[in-house]
C-alpha atoms as a PDB file:
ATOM      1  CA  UNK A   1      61.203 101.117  53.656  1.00  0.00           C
ATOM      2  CA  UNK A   2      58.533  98.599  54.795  1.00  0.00           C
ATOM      3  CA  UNK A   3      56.093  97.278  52.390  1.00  0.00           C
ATOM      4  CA  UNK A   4      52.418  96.595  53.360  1.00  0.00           C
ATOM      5  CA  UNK A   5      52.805  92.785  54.543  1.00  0.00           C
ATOM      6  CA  UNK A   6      55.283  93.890  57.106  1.00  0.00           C
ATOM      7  CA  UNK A   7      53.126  96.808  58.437  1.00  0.00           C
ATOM      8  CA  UNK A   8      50.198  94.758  58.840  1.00  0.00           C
ATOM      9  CA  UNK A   9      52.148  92.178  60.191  1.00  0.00           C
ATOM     10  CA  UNK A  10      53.823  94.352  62.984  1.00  0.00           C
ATOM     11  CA  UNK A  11      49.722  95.626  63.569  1.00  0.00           C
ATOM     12  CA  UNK A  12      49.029  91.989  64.265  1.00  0.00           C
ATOM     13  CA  UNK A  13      52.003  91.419  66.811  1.00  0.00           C
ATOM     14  CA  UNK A  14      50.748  94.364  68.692  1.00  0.00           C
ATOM     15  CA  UNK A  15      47.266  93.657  68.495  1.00  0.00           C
ATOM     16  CA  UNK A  16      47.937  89.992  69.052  1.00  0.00           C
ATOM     17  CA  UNK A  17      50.900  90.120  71.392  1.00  0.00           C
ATOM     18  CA  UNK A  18      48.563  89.400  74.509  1.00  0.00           C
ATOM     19  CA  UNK A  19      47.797  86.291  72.778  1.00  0.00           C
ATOM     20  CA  UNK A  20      51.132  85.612  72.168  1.00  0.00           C
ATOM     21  CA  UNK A  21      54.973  85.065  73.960  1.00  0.00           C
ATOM     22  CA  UNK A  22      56.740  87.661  71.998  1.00  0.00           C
ATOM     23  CA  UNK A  23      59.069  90.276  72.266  1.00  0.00           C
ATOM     24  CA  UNK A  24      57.397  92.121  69.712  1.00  0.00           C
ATOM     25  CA  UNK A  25      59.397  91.647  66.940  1.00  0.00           C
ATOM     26  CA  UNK A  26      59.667  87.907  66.551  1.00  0.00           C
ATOM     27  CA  UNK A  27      56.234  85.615  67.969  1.00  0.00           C
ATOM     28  CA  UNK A  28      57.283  82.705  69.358  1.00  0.00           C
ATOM     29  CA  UNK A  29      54.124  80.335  70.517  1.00  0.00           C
ATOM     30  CA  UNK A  30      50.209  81.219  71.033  1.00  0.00           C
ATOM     31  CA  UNK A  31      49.755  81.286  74.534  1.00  0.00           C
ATOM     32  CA  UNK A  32      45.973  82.002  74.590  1.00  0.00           C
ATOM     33  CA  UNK A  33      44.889  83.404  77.599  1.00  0.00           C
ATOM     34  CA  UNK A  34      47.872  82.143  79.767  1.00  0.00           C
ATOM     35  CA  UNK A  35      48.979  85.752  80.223  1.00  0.00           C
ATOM     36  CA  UNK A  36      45.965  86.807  81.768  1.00  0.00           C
ATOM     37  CA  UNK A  37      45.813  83.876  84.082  1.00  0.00           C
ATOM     38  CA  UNK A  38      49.415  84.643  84.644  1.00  0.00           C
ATOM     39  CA  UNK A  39      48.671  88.497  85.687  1.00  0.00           C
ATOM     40  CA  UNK A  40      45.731  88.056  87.736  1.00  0.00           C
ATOM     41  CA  UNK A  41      47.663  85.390  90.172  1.00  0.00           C
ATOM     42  CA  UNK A  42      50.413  87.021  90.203  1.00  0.00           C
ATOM     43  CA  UNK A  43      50.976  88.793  93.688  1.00  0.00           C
ATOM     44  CA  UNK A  44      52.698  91.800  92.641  1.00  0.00           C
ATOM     45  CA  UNK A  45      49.317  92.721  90.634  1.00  0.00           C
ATOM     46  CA  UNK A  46      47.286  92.079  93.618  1.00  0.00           C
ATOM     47  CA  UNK A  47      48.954  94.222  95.434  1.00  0.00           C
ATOM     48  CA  UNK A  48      48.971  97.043  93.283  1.00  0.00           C
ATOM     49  CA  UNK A  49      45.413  96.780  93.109  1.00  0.00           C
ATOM     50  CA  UNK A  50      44.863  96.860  96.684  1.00  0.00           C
ATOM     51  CA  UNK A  51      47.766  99.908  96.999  1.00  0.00           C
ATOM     52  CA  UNK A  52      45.493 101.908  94.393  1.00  0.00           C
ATOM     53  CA  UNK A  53      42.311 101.211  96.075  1.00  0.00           C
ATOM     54  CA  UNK A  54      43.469 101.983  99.258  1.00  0.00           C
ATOM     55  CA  UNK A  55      44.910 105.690  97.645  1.00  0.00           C
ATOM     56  CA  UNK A  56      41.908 106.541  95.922  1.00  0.00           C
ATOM     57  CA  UNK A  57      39.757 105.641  98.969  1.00  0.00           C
ATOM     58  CA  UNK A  58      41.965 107.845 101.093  1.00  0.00           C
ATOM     59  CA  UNK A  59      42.011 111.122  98.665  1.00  0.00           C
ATOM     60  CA  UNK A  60      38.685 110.518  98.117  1.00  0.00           C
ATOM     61  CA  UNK A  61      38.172 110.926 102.176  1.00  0.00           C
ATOM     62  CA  UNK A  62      40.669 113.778 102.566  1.00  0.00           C
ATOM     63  CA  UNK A  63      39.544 116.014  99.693  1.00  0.00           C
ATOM     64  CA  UNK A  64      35.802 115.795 101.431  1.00  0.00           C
ATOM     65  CA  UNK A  65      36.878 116.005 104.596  1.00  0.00           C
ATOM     66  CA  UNK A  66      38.933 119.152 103.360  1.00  0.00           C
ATOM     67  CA  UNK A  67      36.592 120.636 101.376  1.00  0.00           C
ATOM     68  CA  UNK A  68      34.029 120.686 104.338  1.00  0.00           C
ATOM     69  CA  UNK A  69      36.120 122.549 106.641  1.00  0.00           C
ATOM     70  CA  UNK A  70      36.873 125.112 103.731  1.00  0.00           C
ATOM     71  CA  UNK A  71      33.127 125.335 103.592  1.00  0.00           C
ATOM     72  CA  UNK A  72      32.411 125.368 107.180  1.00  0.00           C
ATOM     73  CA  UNK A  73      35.120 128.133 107.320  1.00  0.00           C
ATOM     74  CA  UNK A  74      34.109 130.402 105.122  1.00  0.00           C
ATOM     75  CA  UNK A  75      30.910 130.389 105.574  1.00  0.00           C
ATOM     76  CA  UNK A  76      31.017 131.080 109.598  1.00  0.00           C
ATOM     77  CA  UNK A  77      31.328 134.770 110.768  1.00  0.00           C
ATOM     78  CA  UNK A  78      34.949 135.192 110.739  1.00  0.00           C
ATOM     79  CA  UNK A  79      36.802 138.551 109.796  1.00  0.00           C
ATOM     80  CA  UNK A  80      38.148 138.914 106.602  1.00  0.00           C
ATOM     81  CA  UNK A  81      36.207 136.247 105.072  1.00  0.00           C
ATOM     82  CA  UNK A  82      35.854 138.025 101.618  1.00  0.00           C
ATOM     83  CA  UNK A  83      39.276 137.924 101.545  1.00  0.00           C
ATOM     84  CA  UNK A  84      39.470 134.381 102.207  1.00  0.00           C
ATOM     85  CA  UNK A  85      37.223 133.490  99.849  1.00  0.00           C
ATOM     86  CA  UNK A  86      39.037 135.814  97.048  1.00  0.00           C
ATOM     87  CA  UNK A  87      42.492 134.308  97.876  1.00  0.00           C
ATOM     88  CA  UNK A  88      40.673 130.824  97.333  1.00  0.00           C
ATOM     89  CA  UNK A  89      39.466 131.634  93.997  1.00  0.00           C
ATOM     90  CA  UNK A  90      42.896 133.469  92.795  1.00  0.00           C
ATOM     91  CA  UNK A  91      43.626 130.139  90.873  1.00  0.00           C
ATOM     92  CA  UNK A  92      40.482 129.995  89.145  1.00  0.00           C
ATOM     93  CA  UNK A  93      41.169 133.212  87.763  1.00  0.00           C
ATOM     94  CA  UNK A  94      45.121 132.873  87.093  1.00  0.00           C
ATOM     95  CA  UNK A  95      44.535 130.257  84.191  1.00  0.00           C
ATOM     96  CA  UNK A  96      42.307 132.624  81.965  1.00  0.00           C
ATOM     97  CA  UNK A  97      44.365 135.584  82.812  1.00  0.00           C
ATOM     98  CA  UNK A  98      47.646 133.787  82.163  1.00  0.00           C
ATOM     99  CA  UNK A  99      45.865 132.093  78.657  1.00  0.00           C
ATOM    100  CA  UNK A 100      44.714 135.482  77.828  1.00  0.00           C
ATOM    101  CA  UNK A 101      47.861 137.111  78.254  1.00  0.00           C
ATOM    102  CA  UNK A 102      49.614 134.465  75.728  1.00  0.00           C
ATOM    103  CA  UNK A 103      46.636 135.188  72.997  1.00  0.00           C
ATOM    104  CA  UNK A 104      47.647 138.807  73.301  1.00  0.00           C
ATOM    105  CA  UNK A 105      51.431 138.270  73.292  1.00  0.00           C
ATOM    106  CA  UNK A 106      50.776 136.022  70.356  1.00  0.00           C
ATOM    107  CA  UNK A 107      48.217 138.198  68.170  1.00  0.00           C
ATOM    108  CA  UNK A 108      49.909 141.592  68.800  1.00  0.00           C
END
């Protein structure tokens, strides 16, 4: 059973463990900012930033790019375009049906 020093103790190491070389249960030395300067030349960080960028700058492209042929598409005179445009919004409607079903399973 811990008593109140120890909990606020164990609030400090996590608050303060960026501050701090520890392993989160014993604090060794106060490092300051030393960790930061630590992650931001460290290449392994760098390149996970430049990964992510590069990934959300690439979905971002392809869902646009996507989405404007879907537009272009159904908006042209094609044949059966009502039904392409009622198969694309069979998800939209498969959530509430699904959610409603549930209620009804779980009220009845």
């Amino acid at each position: 059973m811990h008593n109140e020093k120890e909990n606020v103790k164990q609030g400090q190491n996590i608050l303060g463990g960026c501050y701090t070389g520890c392993d989160l249960i014993f604090c060794i030395q106060y490092v300051g900012f030393r960790n930061y300067a630590d992650l931001f030349t460290d290449s392994r960080v760098g390149k996970s930033y430049v990964f992510t960028f590069k990934y959300a700058l690439a979905g971002t492209i392809l869902v646009n790019v996507l989405s404007l042929i879907m537009a272009v598409g159904l908006n042209s005179k094609i044949r059966c375009k009502s039904a392409l445009r009622g198969i694309y919004f069979v998800p939209n409607i498969l959530g509430g049906l699904v959610i409603g079903y549930i209620f009804s399973f779980i009220f009845t």
